[in-house]
PDB file of N, CA and C in Angstrom:
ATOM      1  N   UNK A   1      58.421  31.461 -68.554  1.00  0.00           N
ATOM      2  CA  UNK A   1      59.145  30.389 -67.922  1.00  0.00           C
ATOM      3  C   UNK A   1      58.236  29.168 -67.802  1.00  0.00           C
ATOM      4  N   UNK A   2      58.573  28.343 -68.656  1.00  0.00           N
ATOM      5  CA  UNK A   2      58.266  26.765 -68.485  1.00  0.00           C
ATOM      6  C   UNK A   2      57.981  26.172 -67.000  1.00  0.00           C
ATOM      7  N   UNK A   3      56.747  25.842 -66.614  1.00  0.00           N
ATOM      8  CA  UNK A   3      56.159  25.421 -65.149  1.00  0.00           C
ATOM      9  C   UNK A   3      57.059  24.255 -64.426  1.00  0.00           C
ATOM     10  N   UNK A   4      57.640  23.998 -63.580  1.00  0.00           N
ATOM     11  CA  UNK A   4      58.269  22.329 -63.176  1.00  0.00           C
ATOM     12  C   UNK A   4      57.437  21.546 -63.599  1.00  0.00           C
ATOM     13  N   UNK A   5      57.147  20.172 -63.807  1.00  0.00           N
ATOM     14  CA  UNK A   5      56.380  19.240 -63.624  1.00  0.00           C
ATOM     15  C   UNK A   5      56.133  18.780 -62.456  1.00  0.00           C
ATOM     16  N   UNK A   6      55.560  17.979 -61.509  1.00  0.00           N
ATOM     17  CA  UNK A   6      54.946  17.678 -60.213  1.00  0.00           C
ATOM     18  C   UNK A   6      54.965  16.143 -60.394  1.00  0.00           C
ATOM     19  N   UNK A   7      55.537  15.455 -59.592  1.00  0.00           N
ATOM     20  CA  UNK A   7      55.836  13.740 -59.718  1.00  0.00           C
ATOM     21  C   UNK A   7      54.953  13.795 -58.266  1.00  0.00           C
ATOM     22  N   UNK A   8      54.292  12.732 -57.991  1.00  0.00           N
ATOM     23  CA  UNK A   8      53.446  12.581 -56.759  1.00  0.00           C
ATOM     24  C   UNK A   8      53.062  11.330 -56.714  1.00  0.00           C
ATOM     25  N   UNK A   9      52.859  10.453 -55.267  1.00  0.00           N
ATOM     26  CA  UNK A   9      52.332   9.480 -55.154  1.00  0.00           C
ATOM     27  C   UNK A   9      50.892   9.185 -54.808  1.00  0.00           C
ATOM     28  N   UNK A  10      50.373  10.051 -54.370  1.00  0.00           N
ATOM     29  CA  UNK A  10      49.142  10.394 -54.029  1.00  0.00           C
ATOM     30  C   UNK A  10      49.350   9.984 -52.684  1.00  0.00           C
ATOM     31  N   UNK A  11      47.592  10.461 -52.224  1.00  0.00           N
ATOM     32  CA  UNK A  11      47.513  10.166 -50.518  1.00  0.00           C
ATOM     33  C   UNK A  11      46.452   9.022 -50.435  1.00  0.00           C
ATOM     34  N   UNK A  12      46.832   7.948 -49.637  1.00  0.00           N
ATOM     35  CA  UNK A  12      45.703   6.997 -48.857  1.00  0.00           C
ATOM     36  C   UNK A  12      45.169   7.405 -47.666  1.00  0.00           C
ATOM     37  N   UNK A  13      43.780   7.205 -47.542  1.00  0.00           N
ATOM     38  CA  UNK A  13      42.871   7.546 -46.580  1.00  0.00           C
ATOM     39  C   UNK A  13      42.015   6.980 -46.482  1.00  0.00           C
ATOM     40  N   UNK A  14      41.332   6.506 -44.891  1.00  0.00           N
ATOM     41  CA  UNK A  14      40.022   5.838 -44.779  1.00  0.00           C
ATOM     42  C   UNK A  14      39.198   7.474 -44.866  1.00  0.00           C
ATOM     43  N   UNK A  15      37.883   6.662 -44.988  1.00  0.00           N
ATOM     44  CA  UNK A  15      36.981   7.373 -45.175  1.00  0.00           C
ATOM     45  C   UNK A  15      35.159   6.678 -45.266  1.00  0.00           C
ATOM     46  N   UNK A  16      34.809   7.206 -44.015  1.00  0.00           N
ATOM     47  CA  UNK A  16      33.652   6.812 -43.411  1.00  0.00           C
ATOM     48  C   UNK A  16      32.491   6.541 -44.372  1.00  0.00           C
ATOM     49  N   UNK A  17      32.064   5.683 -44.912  1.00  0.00           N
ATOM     50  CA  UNK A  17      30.629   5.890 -45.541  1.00  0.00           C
ATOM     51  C   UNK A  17      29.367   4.917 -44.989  1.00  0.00           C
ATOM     52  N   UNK A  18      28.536   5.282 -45.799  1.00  0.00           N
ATOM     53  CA  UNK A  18      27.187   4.562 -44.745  1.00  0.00           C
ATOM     54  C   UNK A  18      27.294   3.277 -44.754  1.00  0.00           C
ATOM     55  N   UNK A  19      27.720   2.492 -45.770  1.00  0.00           N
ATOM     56  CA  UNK A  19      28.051   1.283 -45.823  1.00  0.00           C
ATOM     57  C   UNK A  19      29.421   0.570 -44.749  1.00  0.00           C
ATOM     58  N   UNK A  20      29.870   1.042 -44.269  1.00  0.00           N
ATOM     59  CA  UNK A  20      30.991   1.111 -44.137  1.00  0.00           C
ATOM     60  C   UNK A  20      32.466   1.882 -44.917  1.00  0.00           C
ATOM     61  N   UNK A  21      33.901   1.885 -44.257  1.00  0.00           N
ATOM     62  CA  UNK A  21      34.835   2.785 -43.998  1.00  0.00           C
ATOM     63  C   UNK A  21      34.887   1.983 -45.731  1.00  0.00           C
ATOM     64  N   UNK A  22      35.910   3.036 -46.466  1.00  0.00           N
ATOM     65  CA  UNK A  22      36.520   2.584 -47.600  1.00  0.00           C
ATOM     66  C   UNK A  22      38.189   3.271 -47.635  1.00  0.00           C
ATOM     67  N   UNK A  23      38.811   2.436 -48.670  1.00  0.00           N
ATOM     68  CA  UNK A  23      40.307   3.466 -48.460  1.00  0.00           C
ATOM     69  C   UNK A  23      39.829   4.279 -50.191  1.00  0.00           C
ATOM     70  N   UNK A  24      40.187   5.654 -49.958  1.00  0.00           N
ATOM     71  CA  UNK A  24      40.266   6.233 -51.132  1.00  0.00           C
ATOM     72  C   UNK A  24      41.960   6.816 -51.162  1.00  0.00           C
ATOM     73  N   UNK A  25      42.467   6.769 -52.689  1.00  0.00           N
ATOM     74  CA  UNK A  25      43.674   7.548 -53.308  1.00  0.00           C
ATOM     75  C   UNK A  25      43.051   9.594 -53.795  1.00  0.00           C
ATOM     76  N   UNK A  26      43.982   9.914 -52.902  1.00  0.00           N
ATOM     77  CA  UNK A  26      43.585  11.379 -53.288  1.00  0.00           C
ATOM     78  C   UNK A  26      44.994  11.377 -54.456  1.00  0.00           C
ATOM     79  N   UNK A  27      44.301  12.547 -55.142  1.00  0.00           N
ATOM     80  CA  UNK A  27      46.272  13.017 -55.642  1.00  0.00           C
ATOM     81  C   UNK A  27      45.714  14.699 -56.668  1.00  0.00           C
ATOM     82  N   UNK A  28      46.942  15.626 -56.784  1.00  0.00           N
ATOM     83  CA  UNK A  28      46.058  16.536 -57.587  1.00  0.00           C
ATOM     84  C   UNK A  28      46.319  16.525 -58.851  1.00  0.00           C
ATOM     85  N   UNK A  29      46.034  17.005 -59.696  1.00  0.00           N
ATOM     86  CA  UNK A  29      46.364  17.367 -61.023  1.00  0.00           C
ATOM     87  C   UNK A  29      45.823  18.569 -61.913  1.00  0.00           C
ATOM     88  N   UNK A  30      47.214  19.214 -62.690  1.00  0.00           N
ATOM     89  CA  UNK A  30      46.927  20.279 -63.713  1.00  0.00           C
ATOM     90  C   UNK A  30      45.977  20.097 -64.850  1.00  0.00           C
ATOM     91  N   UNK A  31      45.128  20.970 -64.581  1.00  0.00           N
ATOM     92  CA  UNK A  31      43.512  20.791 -65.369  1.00  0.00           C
ATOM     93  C   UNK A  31      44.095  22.697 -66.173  1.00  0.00           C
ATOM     94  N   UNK A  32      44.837  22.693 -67.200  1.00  0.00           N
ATOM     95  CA  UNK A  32      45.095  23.635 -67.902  1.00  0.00           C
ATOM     96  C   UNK A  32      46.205  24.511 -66.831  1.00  0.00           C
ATOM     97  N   UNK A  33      45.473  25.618 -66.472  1.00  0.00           N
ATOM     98  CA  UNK A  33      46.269  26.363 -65.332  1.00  0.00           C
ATOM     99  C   UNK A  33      45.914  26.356 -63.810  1.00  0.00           C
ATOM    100  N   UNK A  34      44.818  25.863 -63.601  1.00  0.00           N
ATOM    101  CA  UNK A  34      44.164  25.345 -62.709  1.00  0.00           C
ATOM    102  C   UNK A  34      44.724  23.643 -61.926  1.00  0.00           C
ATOM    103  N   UNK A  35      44.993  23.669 -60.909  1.00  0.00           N
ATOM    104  CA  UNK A  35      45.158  22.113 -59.932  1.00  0.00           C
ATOM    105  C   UNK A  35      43.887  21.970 -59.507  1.00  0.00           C
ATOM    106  N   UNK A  36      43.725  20.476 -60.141  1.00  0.00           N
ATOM    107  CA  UNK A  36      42.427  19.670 -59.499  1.00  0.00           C
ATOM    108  C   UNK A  36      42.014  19.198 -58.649  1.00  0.00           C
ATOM    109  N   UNK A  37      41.480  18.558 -58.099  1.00  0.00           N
ATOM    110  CA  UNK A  37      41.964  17.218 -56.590  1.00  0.00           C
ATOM    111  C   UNK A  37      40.978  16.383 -57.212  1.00  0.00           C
ATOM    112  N   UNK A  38      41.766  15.013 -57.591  1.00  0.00           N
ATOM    113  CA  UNK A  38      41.118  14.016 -57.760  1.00  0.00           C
ATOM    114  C   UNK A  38      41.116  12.578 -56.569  1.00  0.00           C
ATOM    115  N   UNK A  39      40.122  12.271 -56.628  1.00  0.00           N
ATOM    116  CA  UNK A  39      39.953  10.409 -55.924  1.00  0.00           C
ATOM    117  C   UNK A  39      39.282   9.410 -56.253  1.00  0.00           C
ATOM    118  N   UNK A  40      39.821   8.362 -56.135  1.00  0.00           N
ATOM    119  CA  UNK A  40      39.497   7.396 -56.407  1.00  0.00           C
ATOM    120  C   UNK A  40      39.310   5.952 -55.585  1.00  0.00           C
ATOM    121  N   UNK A  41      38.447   5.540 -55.231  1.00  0.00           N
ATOM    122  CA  UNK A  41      37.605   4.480 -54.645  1.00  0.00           C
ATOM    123  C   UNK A  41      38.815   3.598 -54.478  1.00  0.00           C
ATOM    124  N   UNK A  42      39.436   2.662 -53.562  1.00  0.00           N
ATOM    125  CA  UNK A  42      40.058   1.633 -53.672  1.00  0.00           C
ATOM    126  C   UNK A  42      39.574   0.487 -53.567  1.00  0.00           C
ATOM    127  N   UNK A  43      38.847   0.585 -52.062  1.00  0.00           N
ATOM    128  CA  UNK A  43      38.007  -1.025 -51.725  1.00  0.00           C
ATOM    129  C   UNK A  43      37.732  -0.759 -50.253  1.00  0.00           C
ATOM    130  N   UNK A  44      37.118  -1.757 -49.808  1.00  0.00           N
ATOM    131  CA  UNK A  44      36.400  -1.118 -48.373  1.00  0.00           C
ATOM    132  C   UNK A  44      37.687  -1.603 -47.154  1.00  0.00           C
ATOM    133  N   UNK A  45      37.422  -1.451 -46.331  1.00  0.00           N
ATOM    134  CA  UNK A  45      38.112  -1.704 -44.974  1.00  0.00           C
ATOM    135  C   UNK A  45      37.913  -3.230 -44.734  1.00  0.00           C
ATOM    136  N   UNK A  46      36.564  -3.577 -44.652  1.00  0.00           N
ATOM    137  CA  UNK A  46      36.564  -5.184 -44.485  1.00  0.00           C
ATOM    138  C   UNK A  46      37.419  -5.964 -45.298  1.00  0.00           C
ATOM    139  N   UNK A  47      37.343  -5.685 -46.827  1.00  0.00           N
ATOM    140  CA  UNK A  47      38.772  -6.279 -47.879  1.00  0.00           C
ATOM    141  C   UNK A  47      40.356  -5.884 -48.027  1.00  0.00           C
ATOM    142  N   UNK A  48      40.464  -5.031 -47.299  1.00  0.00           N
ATOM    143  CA  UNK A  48      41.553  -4.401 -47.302  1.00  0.00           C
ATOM    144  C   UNK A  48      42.272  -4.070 -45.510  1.00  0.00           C
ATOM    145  N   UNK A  49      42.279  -4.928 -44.992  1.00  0.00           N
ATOM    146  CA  UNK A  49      42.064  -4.507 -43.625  1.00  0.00           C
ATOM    147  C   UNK A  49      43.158  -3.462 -43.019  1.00  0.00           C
ATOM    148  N   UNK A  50      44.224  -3.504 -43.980  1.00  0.00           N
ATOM    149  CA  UNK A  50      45.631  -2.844 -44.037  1.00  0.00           C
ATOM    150  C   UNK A  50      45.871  -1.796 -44.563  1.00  0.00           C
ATOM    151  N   UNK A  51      46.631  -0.730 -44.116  1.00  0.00           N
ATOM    152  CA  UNK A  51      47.119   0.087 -45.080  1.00  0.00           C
ATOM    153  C   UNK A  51      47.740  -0.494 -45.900  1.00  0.00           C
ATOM    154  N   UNK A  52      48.390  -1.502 -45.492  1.00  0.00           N
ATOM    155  CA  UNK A  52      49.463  -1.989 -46.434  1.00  0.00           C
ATOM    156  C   UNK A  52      49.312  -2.637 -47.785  1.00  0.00           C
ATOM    157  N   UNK A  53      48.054  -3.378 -47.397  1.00  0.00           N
ATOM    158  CA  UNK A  53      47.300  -3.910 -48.245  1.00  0.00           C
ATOM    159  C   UNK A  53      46.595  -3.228 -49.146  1.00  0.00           C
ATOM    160  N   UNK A  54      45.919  -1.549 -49.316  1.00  0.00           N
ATOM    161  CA  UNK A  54      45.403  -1.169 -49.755  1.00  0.00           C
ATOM    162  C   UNK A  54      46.612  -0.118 -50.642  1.00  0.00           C
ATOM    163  N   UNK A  55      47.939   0.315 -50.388  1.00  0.00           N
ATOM    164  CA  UNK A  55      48.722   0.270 -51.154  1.00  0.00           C
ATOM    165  C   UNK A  55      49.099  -0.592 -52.250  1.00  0.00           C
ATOM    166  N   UNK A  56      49.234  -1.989 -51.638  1.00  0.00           N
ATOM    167  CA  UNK A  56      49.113  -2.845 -53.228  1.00  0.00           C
ATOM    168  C   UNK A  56      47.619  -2.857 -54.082  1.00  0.00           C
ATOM    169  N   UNK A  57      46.890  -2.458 -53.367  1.00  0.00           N
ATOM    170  CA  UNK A  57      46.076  -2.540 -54.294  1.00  0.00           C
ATOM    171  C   UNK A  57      45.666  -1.474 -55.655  1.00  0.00           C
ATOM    172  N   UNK A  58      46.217  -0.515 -54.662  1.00  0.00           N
ATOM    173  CA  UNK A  58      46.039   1.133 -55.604  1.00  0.00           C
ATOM    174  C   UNK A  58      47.462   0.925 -56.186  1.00  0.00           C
ATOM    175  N   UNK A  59      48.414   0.201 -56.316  1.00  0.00           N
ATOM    176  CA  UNK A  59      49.911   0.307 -56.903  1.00  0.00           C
ATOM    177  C   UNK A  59      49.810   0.595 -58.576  1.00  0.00           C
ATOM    178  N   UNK A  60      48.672   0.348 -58.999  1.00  0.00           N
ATOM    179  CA  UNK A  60      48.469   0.210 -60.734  1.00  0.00           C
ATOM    180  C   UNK A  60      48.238   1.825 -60.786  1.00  0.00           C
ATOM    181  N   UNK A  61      47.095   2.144 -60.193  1.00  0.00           N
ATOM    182  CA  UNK A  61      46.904   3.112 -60.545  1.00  0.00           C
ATOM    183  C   UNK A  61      47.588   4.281 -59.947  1.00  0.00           C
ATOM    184  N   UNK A  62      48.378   3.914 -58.424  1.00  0.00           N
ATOM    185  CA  UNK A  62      49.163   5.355 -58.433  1.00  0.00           C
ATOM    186  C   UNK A  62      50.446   5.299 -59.641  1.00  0.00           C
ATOM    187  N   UNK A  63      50.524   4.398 -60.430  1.00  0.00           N
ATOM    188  CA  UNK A  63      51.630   4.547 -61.262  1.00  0.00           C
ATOM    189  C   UNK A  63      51.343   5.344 -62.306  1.00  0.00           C
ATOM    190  N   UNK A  64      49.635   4.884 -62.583  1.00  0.00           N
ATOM    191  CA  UNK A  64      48.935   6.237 -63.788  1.00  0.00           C
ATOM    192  C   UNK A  64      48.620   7.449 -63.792  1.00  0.00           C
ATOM    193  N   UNK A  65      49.175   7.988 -62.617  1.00  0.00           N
ATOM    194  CA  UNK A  65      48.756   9.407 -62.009  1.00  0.00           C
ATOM    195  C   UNK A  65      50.068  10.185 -62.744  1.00  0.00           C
ATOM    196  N   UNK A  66      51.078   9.722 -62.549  1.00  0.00           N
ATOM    197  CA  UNK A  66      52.181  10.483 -63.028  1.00  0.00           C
ATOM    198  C   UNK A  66      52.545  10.141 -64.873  1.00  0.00           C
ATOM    199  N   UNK A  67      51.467   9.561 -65.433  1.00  0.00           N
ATOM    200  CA  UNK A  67      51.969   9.136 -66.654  1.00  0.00           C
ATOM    201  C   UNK A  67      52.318  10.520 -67.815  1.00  0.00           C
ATOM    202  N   UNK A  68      51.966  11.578 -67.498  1.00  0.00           N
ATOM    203  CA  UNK A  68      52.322  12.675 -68.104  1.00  0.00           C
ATOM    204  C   UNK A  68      53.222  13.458 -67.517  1.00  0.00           C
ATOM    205  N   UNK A  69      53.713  13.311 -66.551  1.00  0.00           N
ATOM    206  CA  UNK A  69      55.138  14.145 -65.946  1.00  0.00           C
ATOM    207  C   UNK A  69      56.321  12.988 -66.222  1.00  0.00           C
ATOM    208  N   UNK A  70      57.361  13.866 -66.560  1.00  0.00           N
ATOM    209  CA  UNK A  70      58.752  13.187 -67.069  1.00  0.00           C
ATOM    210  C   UNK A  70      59.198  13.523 -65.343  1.00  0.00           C
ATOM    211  N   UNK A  71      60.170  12.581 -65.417  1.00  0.00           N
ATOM    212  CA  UNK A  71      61.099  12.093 -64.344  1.00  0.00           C
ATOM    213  C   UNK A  71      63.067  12.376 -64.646  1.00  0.00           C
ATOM    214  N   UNK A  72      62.817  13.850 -64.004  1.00  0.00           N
ATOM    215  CA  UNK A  72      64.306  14.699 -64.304  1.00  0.00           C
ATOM    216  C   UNK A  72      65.631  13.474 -64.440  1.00  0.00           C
ATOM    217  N   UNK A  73      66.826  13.172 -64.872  1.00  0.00           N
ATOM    218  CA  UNK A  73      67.814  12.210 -65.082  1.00  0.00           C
ATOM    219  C   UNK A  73      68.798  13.184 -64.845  1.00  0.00           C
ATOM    220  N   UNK A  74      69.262  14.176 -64.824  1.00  0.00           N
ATOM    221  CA  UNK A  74      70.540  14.936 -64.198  1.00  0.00           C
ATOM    222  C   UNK A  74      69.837  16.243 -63.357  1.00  0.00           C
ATOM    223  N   UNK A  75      71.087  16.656 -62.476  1.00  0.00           N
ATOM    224  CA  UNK A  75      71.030  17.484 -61.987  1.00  0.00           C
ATOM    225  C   UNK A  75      70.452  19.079 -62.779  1.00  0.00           C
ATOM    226  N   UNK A  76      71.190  19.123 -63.944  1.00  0.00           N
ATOM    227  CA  UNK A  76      70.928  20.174 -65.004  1.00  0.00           C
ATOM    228  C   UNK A  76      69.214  19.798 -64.964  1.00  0.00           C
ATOM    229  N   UNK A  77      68.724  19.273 -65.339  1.00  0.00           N
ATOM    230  CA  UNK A  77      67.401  19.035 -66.004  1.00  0.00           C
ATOM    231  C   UNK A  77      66.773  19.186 -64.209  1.00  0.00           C
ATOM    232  N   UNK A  78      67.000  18.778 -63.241  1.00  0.00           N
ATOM    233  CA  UNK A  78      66.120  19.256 -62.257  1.00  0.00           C
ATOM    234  C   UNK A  78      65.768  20.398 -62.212  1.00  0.00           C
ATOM    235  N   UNK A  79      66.999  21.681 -62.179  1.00  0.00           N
ATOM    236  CA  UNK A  79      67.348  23.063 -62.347  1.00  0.00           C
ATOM    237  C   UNK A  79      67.838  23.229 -60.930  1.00  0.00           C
ATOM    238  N   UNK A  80      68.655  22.996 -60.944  1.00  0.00           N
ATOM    239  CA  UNK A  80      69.871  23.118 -59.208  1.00  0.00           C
ATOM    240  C   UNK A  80      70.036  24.308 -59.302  1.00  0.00           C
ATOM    241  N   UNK A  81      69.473  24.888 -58.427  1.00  0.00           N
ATOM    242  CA  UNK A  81      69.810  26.584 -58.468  1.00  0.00           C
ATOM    243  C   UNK A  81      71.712  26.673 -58.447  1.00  0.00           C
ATOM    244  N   UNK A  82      72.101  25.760 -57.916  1.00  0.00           N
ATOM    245  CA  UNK A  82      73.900  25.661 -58.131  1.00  0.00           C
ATOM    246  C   UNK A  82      74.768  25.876 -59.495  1.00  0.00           C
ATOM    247  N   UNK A  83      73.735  25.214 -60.220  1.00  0.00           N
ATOM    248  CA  UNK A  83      74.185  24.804 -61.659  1.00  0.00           C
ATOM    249  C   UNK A  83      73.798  26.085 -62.785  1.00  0.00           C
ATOM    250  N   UNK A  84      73.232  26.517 -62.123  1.00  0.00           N
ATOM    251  CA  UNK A  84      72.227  27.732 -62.774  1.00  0.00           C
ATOM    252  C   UNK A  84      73.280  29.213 -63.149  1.00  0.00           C
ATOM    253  N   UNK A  85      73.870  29.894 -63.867  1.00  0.00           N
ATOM    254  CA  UNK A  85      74.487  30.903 -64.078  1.00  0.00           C
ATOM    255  C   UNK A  85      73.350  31.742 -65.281  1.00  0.00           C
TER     256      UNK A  85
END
């Protein structure tokens, strides 16, 4: 049986460093049969003073996280246990 695919936005988080706080993007990903956890650096707290702000900033790249999972278009293709006989 063919695995679902996993659509995700990832997670924003501060995160303390010696320099000061930074926001990092967590998110996971299928590394063969294995889930990864990846992150990635956004920008510090002083430039970003917002969550809100640090969402637009990661907006490019949470869009590249999902570039290998398809995005279901009917109910059939989700697999609706309803639809299912």
């Amino acid at each position: 049986m063919k695995q679902r695919e996993q659509y995700q936005r990832g997670g924003l988080r501060k995160e303390a460093r010696e320099k000061g706080a930074v926001w990092v993007l967590q998110w996971r990903e299928r590394d063969g049969q294995d889930m990864v956890r990846r992150k990635q650096r956004i920008g510090t707290v002083a430039d970003l003073p917002t969550k809100a702000a640090a969402l637009k900033a990661c907006e490019f790249l949470r869009s590249t996280i999902n570039r290998g999972a398809s995005v279901p278009r009917t109910v059939e293709e989700l697999g609706s246990p309803l639809h299912k006989k």
